[in-house]
PDB file of N, CA and C in Angstrom:
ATOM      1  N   UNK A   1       0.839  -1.167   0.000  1.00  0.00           N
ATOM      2  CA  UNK A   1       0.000   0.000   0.000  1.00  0.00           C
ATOM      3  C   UNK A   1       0.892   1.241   0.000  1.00  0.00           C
ATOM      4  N   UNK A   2       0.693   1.940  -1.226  1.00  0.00           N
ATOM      5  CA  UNK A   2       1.546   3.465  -1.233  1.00  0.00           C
ATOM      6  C   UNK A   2       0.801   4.323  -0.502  1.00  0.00           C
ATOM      7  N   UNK A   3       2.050   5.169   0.878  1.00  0.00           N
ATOM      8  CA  UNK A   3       1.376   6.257   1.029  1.00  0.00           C
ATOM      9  C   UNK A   3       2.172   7.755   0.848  1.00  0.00           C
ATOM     10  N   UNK A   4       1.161   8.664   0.663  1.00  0.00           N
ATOM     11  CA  UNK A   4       2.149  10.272   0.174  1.00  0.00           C
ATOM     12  C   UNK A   4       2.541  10.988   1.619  1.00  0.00           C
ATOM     13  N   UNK A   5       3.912  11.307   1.462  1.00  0.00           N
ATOM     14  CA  UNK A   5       4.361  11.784   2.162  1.00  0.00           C
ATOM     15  C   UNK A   5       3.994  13.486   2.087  1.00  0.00           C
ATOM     16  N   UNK A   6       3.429  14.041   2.977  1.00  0.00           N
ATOM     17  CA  UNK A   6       3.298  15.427   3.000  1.00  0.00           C
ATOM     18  C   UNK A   6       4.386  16.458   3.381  1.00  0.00           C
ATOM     19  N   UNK A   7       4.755  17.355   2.418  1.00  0.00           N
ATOM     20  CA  UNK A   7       5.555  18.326   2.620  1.00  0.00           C
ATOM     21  C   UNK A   7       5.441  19.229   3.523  1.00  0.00           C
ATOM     22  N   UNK A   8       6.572  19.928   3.800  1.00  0.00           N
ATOM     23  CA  UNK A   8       6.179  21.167   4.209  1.00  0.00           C
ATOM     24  C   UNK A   8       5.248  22.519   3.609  1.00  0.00           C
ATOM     25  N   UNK A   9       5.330  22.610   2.004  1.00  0.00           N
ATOM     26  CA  UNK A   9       5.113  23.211   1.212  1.00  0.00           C
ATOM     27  C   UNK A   9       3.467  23.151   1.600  1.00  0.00           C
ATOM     28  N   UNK A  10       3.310  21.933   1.381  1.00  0.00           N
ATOM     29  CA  UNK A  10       1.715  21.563   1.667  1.00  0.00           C
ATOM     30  C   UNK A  10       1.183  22.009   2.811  1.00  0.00           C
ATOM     31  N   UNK A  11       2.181  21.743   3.829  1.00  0.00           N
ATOM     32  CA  UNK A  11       1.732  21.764   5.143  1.00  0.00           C
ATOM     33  C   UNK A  11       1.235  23.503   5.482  1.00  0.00           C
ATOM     34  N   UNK A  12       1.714  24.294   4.728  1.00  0.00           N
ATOM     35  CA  UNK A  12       1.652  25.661   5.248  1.00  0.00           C
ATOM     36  C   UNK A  12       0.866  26.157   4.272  1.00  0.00           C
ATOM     37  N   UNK A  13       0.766  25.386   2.918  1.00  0.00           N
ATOM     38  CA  UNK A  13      -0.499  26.140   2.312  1.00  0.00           C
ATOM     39  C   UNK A  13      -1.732  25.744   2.908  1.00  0.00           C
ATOM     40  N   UNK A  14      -1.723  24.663   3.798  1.00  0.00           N
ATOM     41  CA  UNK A  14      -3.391  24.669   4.449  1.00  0.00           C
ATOM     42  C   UNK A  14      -3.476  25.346   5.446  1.00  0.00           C
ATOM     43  N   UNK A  15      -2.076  25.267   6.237  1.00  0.00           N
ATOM     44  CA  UNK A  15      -2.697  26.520   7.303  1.00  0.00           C
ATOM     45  C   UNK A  15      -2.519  27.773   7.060  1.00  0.00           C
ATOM     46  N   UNK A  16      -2.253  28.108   6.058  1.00  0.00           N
ATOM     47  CA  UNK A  16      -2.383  29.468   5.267  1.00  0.00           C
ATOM     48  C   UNK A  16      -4.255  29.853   4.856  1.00  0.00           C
ATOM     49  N   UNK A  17      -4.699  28.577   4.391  1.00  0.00           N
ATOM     50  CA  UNK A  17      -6.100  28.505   3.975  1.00  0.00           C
ATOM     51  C   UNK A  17      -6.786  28.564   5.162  1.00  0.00           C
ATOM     52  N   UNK A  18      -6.533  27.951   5.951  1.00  0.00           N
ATOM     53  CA  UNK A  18      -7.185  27.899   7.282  1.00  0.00           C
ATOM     54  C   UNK A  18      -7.362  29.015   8.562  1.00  0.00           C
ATOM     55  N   UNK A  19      -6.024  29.509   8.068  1.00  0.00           N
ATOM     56  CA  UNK A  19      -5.948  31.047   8.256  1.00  0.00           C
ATOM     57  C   UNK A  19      -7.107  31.714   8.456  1.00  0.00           C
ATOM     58  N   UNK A  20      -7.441  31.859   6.986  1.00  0.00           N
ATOM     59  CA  UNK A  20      -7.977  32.800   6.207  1.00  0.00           C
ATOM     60  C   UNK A  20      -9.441  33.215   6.606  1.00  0.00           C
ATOM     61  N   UNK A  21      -9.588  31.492   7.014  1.00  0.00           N
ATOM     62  CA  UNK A  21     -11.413  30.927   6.819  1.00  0.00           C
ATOM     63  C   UNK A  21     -11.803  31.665   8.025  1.00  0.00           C
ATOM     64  N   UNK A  22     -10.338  32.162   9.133  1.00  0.00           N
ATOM     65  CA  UNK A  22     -10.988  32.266  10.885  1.00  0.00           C
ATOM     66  C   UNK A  22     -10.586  32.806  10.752  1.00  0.00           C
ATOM     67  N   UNK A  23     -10.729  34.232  10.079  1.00  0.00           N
ATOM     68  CA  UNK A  23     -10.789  35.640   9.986  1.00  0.00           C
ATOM     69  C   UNK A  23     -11.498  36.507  11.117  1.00  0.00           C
ATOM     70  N   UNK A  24     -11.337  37.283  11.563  1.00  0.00           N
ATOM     71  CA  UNK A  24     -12.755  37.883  12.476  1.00  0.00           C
ATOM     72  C   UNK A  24     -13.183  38.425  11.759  1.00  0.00           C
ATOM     73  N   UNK A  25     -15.057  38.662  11.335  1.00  0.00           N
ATOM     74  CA  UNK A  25     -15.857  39.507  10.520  1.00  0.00           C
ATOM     75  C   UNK A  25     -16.226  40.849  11.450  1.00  0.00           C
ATOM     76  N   UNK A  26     -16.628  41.994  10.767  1.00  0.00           N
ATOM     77  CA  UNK A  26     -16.767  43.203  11.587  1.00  0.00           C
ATOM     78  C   UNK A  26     -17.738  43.896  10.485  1.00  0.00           C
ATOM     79  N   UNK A  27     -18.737  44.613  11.371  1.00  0.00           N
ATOM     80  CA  UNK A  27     -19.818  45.128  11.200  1.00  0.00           C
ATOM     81  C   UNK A  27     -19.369  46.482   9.959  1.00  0.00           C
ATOM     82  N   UNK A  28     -20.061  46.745   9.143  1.00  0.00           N
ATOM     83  CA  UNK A  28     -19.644  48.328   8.363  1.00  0.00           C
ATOM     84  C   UNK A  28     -19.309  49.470   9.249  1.00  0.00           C
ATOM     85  N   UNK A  29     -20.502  49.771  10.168  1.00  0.00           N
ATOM     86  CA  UNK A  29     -19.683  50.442  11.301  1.00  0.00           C
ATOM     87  C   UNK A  29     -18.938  50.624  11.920  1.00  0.00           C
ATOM     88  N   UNK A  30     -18.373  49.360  12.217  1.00  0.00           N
ATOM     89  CA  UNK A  30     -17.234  49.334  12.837  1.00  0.00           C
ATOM     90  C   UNK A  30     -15.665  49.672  12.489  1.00  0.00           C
ATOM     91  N   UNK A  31     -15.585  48.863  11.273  1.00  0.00           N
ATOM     92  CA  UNK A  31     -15.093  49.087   9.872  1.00  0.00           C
ATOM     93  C   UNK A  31     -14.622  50.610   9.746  1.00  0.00           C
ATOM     94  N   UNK A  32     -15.799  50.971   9.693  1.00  0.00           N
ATOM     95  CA  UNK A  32     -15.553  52.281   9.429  1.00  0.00           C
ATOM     96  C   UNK A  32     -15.094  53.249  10.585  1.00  0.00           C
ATOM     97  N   UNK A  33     -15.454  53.222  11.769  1.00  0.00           N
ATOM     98  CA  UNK A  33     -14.790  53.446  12.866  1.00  0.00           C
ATOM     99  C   UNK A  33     -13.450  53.857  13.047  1.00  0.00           C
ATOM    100  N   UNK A  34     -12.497  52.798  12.522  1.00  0.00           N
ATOM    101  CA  UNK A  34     -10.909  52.569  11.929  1.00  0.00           C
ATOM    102  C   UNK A  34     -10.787  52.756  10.903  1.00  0.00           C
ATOM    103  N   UNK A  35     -11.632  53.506   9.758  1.00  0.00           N
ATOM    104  CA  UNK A  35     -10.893  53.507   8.462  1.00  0.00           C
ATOM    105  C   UNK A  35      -9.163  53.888   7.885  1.00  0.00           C
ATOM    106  N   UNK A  36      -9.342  55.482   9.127  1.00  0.00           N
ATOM    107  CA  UNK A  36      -7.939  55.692   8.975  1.00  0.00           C
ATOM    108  C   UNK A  36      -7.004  54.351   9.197  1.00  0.00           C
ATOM    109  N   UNK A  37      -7.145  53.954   9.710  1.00  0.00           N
ATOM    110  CA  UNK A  37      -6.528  53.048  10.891  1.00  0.00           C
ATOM    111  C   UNK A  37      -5.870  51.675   9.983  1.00  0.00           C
ATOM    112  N   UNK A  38      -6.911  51.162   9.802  1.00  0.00           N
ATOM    113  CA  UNK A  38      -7.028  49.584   8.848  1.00  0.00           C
ATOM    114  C   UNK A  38      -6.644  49.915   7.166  1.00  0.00           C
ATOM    115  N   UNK A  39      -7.931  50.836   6.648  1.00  0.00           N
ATOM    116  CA  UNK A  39      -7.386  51.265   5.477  1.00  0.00           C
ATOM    117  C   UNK A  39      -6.274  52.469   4.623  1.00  0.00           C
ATOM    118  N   UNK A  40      -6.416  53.180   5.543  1.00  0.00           N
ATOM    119  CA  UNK A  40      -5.521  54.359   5.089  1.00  0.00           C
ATOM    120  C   UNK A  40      -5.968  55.071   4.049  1.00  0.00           C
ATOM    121  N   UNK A  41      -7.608  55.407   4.552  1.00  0.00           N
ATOM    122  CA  UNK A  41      -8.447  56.309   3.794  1.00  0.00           C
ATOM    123  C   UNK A  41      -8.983  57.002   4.305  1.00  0.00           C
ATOM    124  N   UNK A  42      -9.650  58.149   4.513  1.00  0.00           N
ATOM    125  CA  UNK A  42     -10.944  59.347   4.849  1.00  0.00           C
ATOM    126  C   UNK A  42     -11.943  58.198   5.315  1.00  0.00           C
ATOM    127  N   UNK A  43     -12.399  58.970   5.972  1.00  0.00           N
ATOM    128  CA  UNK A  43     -13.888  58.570   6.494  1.00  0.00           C
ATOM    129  C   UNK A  43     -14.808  58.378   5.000  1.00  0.00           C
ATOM    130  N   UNK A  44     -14.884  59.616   4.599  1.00  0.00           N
ATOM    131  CA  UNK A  44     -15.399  60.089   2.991  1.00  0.00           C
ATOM    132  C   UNK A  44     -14.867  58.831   1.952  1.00  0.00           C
ATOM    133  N   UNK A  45     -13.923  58.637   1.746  1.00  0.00           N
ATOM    134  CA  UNK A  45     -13.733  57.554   1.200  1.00  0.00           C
ATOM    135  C   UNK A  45     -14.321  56.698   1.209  1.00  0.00           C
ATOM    136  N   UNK A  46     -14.503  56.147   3.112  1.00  0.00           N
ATOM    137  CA  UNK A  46     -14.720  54.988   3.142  1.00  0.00           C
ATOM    138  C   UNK A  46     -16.714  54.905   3.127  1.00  0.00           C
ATOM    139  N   UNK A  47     -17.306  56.223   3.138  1.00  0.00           N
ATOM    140  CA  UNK A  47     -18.466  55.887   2.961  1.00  0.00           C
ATOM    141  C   UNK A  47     -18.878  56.430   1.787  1.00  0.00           C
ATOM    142  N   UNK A  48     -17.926  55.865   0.391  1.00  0.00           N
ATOM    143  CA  UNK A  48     -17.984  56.451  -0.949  1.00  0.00           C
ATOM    144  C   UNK A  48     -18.166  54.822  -1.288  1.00  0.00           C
ATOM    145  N   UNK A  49     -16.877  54.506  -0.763  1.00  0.00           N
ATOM    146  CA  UNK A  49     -16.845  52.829  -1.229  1.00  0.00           C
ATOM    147  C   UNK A  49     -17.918  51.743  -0.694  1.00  0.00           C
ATOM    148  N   UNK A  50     -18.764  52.328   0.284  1.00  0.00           N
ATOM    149  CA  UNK A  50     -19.633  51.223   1.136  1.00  0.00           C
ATOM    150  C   UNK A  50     -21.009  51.442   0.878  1.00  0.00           C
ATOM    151  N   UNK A  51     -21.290  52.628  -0.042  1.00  0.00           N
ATOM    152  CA  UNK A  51     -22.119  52.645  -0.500  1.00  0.00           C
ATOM    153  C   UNK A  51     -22.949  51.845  -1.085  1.00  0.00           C
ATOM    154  N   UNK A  52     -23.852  51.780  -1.199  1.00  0.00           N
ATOM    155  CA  UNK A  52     -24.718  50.510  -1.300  1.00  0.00           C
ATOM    156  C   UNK A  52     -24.207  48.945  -1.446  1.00  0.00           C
ATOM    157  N   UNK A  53     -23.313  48.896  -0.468  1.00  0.00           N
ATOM    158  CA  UNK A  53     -23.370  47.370   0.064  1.00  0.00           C
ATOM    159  C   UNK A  53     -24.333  46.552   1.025  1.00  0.00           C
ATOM    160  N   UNK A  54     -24.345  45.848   1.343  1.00  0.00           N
ATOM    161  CA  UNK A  54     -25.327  45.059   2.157  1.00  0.00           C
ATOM    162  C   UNK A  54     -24.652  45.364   3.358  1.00  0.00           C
ATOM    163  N   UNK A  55     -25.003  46.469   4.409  1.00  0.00           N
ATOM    164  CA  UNK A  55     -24.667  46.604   5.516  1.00  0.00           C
ATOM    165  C   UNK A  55     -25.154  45.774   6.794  1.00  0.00           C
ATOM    166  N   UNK A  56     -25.704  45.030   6.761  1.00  0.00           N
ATOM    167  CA  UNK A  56     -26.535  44.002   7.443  1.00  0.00           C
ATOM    168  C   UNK A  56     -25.187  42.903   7.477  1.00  0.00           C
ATOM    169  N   UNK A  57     -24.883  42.589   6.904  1.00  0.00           N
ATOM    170  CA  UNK A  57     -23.461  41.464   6.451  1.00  0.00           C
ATOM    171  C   UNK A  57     -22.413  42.189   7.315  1.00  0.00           C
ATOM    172  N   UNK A  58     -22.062  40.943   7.665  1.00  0.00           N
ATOM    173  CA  UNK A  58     -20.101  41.262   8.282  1.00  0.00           C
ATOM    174  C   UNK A  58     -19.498  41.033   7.531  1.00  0.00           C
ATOM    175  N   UNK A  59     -18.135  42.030   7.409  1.00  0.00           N
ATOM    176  CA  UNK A  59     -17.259  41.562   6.657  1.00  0.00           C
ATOM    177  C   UNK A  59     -15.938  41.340   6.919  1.00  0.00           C
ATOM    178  N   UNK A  60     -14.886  41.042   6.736  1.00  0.00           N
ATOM    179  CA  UNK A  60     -13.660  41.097   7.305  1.00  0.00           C
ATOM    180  C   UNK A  60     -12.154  42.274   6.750  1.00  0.00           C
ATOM    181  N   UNK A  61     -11.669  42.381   7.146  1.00  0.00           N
ATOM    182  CA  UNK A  61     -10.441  43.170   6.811  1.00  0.00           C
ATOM    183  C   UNK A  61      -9.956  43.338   5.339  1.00  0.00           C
ATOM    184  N   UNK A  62      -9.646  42.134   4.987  1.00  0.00           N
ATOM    185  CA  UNK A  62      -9.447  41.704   3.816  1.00  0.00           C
ATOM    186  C   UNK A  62     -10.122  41.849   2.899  1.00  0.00           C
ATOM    187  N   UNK A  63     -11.460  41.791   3.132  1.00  0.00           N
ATOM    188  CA  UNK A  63     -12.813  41.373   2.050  1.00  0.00           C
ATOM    189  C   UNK A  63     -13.215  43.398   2.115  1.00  0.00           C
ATOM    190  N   UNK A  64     -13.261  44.079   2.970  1.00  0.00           N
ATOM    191  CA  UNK A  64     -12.899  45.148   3.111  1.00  0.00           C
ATOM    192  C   UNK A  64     -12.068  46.642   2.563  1.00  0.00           C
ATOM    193  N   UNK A  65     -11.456  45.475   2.828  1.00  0.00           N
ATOM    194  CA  UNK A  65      -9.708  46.671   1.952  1.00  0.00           C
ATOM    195  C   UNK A  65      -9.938  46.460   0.442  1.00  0.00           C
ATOM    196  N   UNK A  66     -10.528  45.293  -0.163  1.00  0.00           N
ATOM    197  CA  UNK A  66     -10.753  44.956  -1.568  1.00  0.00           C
ATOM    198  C   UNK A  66     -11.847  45.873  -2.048  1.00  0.00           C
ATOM    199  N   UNK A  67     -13.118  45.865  -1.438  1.00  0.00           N
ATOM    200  CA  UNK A  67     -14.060  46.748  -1.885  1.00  0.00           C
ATOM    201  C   UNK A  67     -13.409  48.304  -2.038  1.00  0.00           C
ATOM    202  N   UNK A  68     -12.842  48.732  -1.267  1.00  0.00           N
ATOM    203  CA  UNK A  68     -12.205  50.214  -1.275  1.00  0.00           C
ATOM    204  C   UNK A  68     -11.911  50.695  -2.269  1.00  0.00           C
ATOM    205  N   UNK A  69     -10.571  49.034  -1.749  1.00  0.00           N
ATOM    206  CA  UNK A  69      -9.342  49.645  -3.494  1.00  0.00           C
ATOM    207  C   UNK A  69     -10.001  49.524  -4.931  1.00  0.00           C
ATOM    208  N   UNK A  70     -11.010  48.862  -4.890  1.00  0.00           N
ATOM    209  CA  UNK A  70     -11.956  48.827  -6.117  1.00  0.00           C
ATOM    210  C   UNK A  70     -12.440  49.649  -7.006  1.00  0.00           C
ATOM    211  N   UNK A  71     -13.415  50.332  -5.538  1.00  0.00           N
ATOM    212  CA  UNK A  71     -13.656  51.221  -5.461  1.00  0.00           C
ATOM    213  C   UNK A  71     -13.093  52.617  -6.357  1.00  0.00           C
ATOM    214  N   UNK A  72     -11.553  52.239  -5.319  1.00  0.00           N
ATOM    215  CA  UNK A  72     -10.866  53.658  -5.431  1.00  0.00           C
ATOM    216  C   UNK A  72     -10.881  53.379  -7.056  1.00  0.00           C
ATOM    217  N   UNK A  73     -10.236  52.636  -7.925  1.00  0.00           N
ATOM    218  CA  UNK A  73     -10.007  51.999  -9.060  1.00  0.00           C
ATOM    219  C   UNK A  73     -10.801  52.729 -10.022  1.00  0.00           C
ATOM    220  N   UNK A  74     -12.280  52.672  -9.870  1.00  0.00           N
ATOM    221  CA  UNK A  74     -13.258  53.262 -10.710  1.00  0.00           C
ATOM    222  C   UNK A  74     -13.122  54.291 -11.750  1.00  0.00           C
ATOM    223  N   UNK A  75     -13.051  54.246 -13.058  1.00  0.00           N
ATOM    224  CA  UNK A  75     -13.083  55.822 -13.486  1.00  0.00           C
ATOM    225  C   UNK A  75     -14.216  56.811 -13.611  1.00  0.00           C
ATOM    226  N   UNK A  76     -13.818  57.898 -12.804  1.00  0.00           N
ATOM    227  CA  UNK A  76     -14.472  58.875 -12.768  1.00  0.00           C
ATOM    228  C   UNK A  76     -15.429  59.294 -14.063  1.00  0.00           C
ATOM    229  N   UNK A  77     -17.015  59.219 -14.369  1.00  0.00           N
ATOM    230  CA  UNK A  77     -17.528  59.595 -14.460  1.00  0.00           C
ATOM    231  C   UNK A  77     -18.676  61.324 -14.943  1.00  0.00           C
TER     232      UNK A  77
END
C-alpha cells in the first residue's frame, strides 16, 4: 500500500487557507470606525466605497480593503 508523504510546502499552504477561513468579521460600522486606521483612507472615502453594500453582512479586513481599493479603481464619471 503506497502512502504520500506530505511536505512542508503543503503543510503551510493549508494553514495558510485555514488562516484565512478564521478571519474575524466586523460590522460596516465598525469598519468604518478605523478607516484611517485599517485602510488608510478618509472617512469620505470609506463611505464612498460602502455605498450601497449590504450593511446588514459582516465583513472582514481583507474582504474590506478589496471593496475600497476597487472602489478607489473606478473611473471617474
Amino acid at each position: 500500500m503506497a502512502t504520500k508523504k506530505t511536505t512542508a510546502t503543503e503543510t503551510s499552504e493549508v494553514t495558510e487557507t485555514a488562516e484565512v477561513k478564521t478571519e474575524k468579521t466586523f460590522t460596516v460600522t465598525a469598519l468604518g470606525k478605523h478607516c484611517r486606521e485599517l485602510f488608510g483612507v478618509p472617512s469620505v472615502v470609506f463611505a464612498g466605497a460602502t455605498a450601497g453594500i449590504d450593511t446588514a453582512k459582516k465583513y472582514t479586513v481583507s474582504e474590506m480593503k478589496e471593496i475600497i481599493t476597487t472602489w478607489c479603481k473606478k473611473e471617474v464619471k
